[in-house]
C-alpha atoms as a PDB file:
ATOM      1  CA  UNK A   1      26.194  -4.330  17.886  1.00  0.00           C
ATOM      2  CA  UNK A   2      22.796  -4.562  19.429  1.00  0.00           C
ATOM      3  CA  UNK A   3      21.799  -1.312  18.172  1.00  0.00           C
ATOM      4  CA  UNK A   4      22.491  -2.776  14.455  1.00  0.00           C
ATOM      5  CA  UNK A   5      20.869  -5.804  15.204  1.00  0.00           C
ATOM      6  CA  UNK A   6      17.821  -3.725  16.776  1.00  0.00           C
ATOM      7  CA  UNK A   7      17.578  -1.652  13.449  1.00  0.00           C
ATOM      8  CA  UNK A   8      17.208  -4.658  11.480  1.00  0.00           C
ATOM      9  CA  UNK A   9      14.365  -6.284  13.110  1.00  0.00           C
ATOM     10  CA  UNK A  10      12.600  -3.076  13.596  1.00  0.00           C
ATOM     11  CA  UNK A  11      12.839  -2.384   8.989  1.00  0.00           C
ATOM     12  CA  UNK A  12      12.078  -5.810   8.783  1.00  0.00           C
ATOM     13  CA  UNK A  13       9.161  -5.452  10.556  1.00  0.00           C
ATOM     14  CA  UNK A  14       7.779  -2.147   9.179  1.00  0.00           C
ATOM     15  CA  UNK A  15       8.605  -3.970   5.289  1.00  0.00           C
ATOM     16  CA  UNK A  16       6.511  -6.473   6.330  1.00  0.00           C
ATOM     17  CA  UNK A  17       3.924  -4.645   7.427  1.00  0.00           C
ATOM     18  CA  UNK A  18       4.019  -2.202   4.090  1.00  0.00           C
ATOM     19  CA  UNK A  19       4.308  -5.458   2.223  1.00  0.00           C
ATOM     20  CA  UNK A  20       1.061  -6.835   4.125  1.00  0.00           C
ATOM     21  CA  UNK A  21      -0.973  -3.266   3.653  1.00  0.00           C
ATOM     22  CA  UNK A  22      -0.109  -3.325  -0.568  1.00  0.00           C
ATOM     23  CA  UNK A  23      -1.447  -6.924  -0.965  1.00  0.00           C
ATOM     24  CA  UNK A  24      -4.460  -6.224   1.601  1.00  0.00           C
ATOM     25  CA  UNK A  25      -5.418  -3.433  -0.560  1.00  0.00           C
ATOM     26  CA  UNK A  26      -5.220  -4.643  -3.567  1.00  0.00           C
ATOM     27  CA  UNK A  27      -7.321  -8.216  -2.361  1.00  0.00           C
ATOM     28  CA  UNK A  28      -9.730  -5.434  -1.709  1.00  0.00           C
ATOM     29  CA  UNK A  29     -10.088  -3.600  -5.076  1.00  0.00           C
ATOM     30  CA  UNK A  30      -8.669  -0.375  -4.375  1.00  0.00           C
ATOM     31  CA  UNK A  31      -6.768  -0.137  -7.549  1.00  0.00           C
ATOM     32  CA  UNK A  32      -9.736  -2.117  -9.836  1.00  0.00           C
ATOM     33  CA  UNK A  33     -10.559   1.124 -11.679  1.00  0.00           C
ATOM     34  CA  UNK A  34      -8.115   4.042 -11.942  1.00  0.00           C
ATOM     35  CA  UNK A  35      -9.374   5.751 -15.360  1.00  0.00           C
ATOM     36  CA  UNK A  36     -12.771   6.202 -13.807  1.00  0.00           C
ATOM     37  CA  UNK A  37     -11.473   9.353 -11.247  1.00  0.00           C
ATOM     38  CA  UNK A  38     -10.079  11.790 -14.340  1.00  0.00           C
ATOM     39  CA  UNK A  39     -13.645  10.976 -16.553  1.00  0.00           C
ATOM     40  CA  UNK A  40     -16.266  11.477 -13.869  1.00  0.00           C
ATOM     41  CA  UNK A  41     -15.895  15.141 -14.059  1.00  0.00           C
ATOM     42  CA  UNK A  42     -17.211  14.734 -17.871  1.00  0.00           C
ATOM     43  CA  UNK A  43     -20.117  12.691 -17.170  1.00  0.00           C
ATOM     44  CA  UNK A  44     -23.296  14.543 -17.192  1.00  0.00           C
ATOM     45  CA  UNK A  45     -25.267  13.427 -14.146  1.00  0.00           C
END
């Protein structure tokens, strides 16, 4: 029973901690401009 119990705290904890990495990365732009990647190889520098 402990084991279960154990288990659950421990996903609930990694969840959260996804959960907190997606919103800290998007609070920080990382996903502001995805189109920009596939059309820099076009651009004539």
């Amino acid at each position: 029973m402990w084991s279960i119990l154990l288990l659950i705290f421990l996903s609930l904890c990694v969840g959260i901690g996804v959960w907190l990495f997606f919103v800290w990365t998007v609070k920080s732009g990382q996903y502001e401009d995805t189109e920009r990647a596939k059309h820099r190889m076009l651009d004539d520098d």
